[in-house]
PDB file of N, CA and C in Angstrom:
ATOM      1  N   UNK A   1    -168.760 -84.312   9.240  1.00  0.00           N
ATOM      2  CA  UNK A   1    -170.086 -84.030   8.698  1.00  0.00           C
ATOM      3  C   UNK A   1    -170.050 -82.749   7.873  1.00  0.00           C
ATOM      4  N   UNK A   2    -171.251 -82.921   6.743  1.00  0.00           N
ATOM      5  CA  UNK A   2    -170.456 -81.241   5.972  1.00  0.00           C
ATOM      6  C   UNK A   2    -171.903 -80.713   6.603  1.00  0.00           C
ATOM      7  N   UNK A   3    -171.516 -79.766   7.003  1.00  0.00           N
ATOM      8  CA  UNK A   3    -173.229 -78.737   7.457  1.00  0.00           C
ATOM      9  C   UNK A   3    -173.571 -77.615   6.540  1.00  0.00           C
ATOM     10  N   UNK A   4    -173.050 -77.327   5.758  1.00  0.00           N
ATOM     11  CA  UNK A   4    -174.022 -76.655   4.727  1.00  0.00           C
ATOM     12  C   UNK A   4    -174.562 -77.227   3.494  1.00  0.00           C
ATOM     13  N   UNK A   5    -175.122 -76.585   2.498  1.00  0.00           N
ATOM     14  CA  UNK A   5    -175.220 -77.503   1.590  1.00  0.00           C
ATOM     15  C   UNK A   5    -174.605 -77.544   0.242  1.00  0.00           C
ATOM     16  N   UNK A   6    -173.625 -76.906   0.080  1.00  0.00           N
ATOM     17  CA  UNK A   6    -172.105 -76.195  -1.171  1.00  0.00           C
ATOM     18  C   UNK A   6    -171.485 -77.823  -0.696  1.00  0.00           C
ATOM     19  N   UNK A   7    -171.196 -77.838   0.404  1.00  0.00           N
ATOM     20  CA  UNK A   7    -170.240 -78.770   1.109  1.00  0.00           C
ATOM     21  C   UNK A   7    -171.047 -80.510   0.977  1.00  0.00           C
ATOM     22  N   UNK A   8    -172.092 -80.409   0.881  1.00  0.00           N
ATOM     23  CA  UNK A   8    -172.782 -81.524   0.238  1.00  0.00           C
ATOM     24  C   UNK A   8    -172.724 -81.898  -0.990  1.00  0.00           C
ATOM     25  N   UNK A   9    -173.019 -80.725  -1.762  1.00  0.00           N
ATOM     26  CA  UNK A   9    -173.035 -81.194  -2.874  1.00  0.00           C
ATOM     27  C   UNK A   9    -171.272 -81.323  -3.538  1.00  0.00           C
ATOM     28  N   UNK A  10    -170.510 -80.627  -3.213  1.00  0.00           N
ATOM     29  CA  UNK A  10    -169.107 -81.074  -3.441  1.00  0.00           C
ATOM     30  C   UNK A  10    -169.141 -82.297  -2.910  1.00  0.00           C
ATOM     31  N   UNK A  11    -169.353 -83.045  -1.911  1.00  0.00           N
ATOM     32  CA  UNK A  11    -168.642 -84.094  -1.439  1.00  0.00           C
ATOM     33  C   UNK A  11    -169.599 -85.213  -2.426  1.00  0.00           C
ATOM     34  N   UNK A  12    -170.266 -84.570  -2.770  1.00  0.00           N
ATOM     35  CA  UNK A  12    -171.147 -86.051  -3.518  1.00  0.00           C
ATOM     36  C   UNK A  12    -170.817 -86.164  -5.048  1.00  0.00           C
ATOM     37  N   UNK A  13    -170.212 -84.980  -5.691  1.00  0.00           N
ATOM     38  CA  UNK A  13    -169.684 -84.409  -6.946  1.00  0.00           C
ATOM     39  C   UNK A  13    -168.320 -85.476  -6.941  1.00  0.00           C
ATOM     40  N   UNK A  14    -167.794 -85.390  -5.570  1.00  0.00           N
ATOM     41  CA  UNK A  14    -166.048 -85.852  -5.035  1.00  0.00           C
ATOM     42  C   UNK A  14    -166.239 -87.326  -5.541  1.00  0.00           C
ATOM     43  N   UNK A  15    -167.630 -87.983  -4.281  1.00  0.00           N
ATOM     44  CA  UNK A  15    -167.807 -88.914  -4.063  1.00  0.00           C
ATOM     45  C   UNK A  15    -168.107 -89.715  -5.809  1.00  0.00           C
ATOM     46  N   UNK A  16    -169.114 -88.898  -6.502  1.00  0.00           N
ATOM     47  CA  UNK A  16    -169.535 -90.130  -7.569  1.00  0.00           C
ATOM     48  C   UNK A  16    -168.229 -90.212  -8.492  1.00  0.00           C
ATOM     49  N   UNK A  17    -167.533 -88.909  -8.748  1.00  0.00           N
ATOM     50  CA  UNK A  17    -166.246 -88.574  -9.614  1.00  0.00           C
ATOM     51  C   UNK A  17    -165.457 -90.315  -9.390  1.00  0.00           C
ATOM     52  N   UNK A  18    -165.119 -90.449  -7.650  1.00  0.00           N
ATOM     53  CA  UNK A  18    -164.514 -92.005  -7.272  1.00  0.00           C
ATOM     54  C   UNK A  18    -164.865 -92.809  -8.056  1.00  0.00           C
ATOM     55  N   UNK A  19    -166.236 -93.015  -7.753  1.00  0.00           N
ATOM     56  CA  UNK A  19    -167.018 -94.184  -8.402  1.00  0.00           C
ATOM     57  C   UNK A  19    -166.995 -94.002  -9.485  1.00  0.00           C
ATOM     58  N   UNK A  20    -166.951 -93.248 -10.433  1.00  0.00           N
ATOM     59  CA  UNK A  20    -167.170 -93.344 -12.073  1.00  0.00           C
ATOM     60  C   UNK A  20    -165.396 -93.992 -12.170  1.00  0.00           C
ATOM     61  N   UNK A  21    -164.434 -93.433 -11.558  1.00  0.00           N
ATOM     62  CA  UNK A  21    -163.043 -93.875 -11.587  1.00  0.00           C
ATOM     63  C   UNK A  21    -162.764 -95.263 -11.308  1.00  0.00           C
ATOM     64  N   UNK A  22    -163.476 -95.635 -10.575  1.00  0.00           N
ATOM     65  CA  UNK A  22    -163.294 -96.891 -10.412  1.00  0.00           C
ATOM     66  C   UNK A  22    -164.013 -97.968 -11.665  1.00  0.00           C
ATOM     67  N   UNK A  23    -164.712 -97.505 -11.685  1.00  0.00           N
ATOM     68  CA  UNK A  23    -165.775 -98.263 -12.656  1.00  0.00           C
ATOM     69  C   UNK A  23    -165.131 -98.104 -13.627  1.00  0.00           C
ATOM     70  N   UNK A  24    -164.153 -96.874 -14.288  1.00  0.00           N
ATOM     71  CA  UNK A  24    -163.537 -97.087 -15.782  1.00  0.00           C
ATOM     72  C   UNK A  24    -162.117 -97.964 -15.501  1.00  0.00           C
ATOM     73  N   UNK A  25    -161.400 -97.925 -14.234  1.00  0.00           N
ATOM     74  CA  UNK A  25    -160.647 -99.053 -13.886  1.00  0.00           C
ATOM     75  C   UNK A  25    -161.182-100.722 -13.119  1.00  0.00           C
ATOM     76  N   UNK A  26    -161.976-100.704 -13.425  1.00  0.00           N
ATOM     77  CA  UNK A  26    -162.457-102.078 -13.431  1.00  0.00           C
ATOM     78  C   UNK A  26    -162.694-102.532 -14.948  1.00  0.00           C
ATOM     79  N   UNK A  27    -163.600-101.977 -15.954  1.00  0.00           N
ATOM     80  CA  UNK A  27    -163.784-101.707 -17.263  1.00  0.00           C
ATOM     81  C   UNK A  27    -162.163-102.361 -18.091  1.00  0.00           C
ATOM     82  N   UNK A  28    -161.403-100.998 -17.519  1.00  0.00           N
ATOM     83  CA  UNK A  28    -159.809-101.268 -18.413  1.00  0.00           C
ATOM     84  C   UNK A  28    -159.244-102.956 -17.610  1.00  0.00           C
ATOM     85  N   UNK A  29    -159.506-102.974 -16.569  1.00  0.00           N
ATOM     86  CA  UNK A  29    -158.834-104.679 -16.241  1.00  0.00           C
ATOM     87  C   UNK A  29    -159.327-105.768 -16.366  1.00  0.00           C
ATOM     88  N   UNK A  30    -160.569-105.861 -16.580  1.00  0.00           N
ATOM     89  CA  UNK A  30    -161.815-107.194 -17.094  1.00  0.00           C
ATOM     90  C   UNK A  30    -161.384-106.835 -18.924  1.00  0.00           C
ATOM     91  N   UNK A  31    -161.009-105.592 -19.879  1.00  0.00           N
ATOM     92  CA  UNK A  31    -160.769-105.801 -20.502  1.00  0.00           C
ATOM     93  C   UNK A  31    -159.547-106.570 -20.857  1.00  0.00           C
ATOM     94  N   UNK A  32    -158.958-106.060 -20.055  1.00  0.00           N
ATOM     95  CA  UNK A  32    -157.119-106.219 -20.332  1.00  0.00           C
ATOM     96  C   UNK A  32    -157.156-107.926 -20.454  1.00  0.00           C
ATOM     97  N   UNK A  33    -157.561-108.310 -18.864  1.00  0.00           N
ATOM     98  CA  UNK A  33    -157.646-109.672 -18.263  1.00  0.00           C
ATOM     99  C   UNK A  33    -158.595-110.742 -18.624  1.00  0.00           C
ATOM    100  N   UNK A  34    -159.860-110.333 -19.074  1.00  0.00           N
ATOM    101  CA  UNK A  34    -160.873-110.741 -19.393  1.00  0.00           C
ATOM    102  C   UNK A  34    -161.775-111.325 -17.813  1.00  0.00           C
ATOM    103  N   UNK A  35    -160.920-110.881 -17.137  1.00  0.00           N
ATOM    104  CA  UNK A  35    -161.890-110.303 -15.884  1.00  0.00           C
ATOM    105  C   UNK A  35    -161.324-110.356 -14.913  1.00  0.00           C
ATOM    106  N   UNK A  36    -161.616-110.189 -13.659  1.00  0.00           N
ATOM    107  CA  UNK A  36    -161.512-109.485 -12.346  1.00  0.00           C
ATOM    108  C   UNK A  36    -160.582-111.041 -11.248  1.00  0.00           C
ATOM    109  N   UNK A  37    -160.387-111.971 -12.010  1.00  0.00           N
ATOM    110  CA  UNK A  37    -159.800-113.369 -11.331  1.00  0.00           C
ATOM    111  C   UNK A  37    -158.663-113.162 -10.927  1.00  0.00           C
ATOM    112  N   UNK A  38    -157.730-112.376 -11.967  1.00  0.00           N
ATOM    113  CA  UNK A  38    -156.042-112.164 -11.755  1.00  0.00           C
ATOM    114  C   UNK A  38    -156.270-111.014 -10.499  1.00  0.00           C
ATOM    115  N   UNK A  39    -157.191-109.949 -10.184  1.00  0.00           N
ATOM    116  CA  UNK A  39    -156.910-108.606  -9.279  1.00  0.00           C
ATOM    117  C   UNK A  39    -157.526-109.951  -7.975  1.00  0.00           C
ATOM    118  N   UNK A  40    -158.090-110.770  -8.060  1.00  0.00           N
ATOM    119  CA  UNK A  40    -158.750-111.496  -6.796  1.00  0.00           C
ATOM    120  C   UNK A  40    -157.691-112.177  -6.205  1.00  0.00           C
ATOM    121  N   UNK A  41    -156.948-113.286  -7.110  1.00  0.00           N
ATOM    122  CA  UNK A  41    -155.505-113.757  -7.088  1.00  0.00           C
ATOM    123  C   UNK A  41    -154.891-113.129  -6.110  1.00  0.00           C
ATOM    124  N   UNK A  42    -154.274-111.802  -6.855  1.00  0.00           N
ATOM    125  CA  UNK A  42    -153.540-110.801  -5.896  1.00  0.00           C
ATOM    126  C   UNK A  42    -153.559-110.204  -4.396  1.00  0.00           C
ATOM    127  N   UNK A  43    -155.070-109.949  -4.448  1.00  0.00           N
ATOM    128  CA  UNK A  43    -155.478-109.499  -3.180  1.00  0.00           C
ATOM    129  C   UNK A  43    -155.486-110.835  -2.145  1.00  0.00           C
ATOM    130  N   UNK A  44    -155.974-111.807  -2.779  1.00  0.00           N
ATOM    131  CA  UNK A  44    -155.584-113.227  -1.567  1.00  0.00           C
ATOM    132  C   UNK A  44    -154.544-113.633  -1.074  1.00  0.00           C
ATOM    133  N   UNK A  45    -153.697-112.899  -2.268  1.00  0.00           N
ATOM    134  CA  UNK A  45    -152.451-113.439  -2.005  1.00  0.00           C
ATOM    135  C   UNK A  45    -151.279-112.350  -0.815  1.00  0.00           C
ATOM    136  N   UNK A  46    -152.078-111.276  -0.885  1.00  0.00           N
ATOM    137  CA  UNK A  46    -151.960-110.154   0.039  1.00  0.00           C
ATOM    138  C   UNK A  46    -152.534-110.193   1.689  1.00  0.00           C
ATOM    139  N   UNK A  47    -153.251-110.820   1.427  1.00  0.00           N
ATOM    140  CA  UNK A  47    -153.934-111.034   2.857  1.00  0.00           C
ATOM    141  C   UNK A  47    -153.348-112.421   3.120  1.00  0.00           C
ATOM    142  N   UNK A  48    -153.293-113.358   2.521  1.00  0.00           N
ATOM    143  CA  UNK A  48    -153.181-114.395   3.316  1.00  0.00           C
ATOM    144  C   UNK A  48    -152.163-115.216   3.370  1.00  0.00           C
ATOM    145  N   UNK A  49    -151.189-114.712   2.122  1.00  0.00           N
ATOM    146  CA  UNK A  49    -149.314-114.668   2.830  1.00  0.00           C
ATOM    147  C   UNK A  49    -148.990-113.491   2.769  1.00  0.00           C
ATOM    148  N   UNK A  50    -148.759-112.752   2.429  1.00  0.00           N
ATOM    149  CA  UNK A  50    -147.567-111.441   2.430  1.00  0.00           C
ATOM    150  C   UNK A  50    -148.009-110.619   3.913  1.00  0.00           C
ATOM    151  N   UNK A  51    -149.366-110.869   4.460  1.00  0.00           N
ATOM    152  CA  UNK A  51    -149.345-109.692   5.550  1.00  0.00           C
ATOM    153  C   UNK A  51    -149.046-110.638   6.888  1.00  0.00           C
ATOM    154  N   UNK A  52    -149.255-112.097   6.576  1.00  0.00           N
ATOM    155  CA  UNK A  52    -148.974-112.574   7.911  1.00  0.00           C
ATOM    156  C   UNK A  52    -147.642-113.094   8.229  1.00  0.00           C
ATOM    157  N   UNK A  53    -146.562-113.125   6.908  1.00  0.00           N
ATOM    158  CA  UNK A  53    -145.352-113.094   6.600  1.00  0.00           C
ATOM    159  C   UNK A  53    -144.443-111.758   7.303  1.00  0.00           C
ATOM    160  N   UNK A  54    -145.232-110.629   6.936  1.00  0.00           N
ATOM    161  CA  UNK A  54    -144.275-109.567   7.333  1.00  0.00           C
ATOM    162  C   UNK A  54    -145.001-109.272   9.126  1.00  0.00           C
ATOM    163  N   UNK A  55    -146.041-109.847   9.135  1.00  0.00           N
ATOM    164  CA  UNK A  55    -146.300-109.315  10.923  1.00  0.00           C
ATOM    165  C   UNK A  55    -145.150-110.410  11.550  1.00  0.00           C
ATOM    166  N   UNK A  56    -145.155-111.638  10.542  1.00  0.00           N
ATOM    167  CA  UNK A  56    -143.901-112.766  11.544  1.00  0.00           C
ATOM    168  C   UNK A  56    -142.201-111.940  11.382  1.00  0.00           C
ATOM    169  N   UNK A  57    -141.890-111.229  10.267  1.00  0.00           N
ATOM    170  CA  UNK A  57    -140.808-110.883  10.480  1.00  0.00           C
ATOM    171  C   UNK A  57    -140.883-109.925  11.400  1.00  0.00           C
ATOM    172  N   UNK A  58    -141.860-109.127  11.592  1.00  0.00           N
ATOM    173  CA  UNK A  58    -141.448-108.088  12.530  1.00  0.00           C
ATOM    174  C   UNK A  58    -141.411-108.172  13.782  1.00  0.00           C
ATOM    175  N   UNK A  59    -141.876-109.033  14.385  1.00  0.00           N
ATOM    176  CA  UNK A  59    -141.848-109.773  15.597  1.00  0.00           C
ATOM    177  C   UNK A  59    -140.307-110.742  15.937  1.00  0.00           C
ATOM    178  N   UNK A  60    -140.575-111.318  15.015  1.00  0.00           N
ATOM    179  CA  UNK A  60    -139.040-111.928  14.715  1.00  0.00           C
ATOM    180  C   UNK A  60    -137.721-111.087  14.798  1.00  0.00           C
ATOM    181  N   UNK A  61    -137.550-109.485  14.336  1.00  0.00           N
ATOM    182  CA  UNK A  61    -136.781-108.332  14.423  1.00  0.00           C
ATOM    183  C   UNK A  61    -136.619-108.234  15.635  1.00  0.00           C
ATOM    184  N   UNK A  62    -137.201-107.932  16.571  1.00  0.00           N
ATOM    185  CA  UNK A  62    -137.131-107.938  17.961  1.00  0.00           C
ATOM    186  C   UNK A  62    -135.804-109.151  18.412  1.00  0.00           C
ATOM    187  N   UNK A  63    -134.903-107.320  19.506  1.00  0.00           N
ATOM    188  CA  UNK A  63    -133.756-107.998  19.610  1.00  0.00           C
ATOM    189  C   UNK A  63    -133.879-109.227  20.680  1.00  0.00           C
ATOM    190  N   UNK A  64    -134.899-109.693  21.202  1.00  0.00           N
ATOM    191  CA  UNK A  64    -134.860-110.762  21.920  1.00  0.00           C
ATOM    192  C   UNK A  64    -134.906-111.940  21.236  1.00  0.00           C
ATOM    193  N   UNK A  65    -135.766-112.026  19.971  1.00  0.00           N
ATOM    194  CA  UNK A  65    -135.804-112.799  19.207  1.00  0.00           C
ATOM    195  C   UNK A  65    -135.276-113.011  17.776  1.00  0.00           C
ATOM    196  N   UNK A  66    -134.072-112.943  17.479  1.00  0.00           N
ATOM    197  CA  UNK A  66    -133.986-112.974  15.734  1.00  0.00           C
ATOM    198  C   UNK A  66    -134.107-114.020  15.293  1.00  0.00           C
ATOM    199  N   UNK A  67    -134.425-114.165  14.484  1.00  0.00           N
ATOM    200  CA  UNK A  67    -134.625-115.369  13.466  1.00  0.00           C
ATOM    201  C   UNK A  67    -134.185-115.268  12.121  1.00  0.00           C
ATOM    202  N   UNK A  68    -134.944-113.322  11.365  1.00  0.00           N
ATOM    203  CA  UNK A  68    -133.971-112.977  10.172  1.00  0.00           C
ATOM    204  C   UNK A  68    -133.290-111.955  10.658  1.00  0.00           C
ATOM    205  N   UNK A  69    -132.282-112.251  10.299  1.00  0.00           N
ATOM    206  CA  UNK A  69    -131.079-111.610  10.044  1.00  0.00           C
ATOM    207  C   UNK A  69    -130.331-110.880   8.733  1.00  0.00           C
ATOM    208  N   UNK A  70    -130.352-109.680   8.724  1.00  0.00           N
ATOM    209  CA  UNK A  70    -130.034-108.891   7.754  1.00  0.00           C
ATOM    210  C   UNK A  70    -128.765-109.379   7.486  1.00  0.00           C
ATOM    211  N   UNK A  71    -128.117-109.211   6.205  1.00  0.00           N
ATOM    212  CA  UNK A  71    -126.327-109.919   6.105  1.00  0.00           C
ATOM    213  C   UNK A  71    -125.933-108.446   5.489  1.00  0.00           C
TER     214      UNK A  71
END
């Protein structure tokens, strides 16, 4: 919590600074891309193979169980 009010108004100075940053990188990739479909792509494709892929290898690492094997 900020308890004075220097410390407020920095964190909200911090805070919108983010948001204007983000907003000019959303701006530059709907330009680039012609919109936001290819960053959606990615992120699905992050959640719903690559993270449940690497929780199976790491479980799989476990010397009771290998399955991959480093060569």
């Amino acid at each position: 919590m900020c308890n004075n009010r220097n410390e407020k108004k920095a964190k909200r100075r911090e805070l919108s600074s983010l948001i204007d940053n983000a907003k000019q990188i959303i701006k530059r990739f709907t330009k680039h891309y012609g919109s936001l479909e290819p960053l959606w792509q990615k992120i699905k494709y992050k959640s719903d193979v690559r993270s449940p892929i690497s929780k199976l290898m790491e479980v799989c690492e476990d010397d009771d169980f290998k399955l991959f094997q480093k060569n």
